[in-house]
N, C-alpha and C. Protein backbone atom coordinates (compact mmCIF):
# COMPACT_ATOMS: atom_id res chain seq x y z
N UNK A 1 136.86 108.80 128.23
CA UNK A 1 136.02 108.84 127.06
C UNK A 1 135.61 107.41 126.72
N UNK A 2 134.45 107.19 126.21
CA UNK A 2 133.96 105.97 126.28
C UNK A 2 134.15 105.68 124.67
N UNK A 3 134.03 104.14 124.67
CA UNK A 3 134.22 104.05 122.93
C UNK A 3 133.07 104.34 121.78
N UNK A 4 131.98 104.86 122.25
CA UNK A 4 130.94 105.20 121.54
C UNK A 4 131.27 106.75 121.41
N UNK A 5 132.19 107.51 122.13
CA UNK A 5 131.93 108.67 122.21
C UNK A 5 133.41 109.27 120.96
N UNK A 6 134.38 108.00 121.54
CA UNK A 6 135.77 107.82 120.39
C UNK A 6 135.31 108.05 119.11
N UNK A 7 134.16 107.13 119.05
CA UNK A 7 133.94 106.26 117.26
C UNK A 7 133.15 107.81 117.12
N UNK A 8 132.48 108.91 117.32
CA UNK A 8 131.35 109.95 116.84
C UNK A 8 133.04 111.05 116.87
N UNK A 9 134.23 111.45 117.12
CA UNK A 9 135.30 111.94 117.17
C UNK A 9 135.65 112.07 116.07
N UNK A 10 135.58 113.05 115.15
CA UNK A 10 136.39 113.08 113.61
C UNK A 10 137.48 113.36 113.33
N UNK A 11 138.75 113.50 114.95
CA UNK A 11 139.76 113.99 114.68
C UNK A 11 140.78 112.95 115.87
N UNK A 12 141.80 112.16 115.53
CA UNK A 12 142.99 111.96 116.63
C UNK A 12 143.68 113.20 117.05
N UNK A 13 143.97 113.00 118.41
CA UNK A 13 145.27 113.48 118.61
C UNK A 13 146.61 112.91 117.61
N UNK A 14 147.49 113.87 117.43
CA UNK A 14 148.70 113.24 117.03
C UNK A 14 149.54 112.04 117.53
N UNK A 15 149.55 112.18 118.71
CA UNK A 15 150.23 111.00 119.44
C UNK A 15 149.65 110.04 119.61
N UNK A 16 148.10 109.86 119.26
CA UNK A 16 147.32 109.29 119.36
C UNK A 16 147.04 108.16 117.58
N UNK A 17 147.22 109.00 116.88
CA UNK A 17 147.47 108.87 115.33
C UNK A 17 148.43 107.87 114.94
N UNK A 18 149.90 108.57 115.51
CA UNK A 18 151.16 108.08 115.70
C UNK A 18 151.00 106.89 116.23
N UNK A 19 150.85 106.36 117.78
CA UNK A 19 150.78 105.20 118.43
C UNK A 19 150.04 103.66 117.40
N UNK A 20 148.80 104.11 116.52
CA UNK A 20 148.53 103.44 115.39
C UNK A 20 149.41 103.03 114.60
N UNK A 21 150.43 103.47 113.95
CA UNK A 21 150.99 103.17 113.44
C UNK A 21 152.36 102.92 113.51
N UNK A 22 152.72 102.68 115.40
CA UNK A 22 153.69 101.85 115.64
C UNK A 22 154.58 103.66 116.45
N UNK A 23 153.93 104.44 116.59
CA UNK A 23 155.47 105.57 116.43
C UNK A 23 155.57 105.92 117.70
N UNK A 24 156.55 106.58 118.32
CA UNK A 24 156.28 107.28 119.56
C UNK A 24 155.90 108.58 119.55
N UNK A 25 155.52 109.08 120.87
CA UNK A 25 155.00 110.48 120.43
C UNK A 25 155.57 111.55 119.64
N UNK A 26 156.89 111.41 120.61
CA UNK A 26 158.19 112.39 119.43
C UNK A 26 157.89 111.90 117.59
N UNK A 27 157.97 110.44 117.16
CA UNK A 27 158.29 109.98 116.41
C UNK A 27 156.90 110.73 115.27
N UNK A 28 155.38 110.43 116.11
CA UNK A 28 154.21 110.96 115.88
C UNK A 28 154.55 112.59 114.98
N UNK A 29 155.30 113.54 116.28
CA UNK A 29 154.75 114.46 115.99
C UNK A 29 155.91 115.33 114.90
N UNK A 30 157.12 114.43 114.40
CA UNK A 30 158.31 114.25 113.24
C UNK A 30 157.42 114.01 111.89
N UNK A 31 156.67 112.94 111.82
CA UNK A 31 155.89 112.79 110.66
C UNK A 31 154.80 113.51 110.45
N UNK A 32 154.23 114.07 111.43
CA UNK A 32 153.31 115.18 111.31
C UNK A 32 154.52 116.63 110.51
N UNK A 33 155.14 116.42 110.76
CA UNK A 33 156.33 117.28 110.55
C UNK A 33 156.58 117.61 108.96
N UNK A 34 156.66 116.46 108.67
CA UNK A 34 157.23 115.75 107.47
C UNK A 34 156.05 115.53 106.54
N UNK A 35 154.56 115.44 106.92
CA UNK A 35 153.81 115.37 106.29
C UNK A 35 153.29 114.34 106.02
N UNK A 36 153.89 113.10 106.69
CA UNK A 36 153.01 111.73 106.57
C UNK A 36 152.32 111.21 106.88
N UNK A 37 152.06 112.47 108.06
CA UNK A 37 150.59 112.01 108.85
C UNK A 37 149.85 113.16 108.28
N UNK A 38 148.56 113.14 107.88
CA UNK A 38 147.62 114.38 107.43
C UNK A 38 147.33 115.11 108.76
N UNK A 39 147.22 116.59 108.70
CA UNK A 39 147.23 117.06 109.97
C UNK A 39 146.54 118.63 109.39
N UNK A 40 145.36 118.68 110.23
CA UNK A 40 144.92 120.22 110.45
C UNK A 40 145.23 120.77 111.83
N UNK A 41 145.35 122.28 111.17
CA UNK A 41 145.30 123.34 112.87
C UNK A 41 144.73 123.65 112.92
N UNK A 42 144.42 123.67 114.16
CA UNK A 42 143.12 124.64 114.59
C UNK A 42 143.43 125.75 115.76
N UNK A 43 143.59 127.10 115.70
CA UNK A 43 144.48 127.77 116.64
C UNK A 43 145.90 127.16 116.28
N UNK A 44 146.25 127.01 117.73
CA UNK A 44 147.49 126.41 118.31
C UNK A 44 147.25 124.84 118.40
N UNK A 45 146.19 124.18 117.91
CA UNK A 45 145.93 122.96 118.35
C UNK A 45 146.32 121.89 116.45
N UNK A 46 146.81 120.78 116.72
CA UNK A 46 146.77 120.34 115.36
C UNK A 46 146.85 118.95 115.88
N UNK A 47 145.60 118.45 114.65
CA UNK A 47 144.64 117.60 114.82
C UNK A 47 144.95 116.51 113.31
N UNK A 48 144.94 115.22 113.32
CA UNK A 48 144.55 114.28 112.49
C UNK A 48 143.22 113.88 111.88
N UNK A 49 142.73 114.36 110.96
CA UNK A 49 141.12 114.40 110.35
C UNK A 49 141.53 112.83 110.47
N UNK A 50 140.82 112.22 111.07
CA UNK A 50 139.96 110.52 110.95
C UNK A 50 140.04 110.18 109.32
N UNK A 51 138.77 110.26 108.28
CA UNK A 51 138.57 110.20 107.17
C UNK A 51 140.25 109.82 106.22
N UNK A 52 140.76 111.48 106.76
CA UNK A 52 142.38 111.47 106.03
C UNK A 52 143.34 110.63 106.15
N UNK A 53 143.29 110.14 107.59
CA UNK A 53 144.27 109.44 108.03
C UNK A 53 143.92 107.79 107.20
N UNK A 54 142.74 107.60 107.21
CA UNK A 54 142.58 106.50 107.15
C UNK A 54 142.16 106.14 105.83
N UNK A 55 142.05 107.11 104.63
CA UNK A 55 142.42 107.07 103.07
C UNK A 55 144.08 106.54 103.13
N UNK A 56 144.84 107.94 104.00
CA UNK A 56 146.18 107.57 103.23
C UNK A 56 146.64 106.04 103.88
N UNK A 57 145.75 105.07 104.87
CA UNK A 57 146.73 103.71 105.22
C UNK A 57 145.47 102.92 104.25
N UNK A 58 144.43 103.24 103.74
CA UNK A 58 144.74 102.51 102.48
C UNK A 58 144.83 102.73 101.30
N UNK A 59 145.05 103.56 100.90
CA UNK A 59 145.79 104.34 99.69
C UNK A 59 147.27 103.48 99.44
N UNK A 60 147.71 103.50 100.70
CA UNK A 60 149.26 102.85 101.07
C UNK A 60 149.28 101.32 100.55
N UNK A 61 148.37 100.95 100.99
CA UNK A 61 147.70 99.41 101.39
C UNK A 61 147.43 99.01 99.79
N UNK A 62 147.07 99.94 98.86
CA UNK A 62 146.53 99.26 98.03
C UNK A 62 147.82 99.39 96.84
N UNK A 63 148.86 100.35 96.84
CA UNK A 63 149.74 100.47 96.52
C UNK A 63 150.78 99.08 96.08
């Protein structure tokens, strides 16, 4: 996937989410768990909304 095609993407993977913010995948998909990562399903599939993720690190930030 190219980075023009990343940046038009409105959703991370979890492990993908996770790795941002330092975690491992296990670690990723514990806080998805826990609720500290924002996370929709879709089916069987669960996804990090972009927008969400990146209110709550500065939401955090401004804290």
């Amino acid at each position: 996937m190219t980075g023009d095609e990343q940046d038009r993407r409105l959703v991370y993977e979890v492990p993908e989410a996770g790795a941002m913010l330092g975690l491992t995948r296990n670690g990723s998909y514990e806080a998805a768990k826990r609720g500290d990562i924002p996370t929709i399903r879709i089916g069987k599939l669960i996804r990090v909304p972009k927008l969400a993720f990146h209110r709550m690190l500065e939401d955090a930030g401004a804290k």
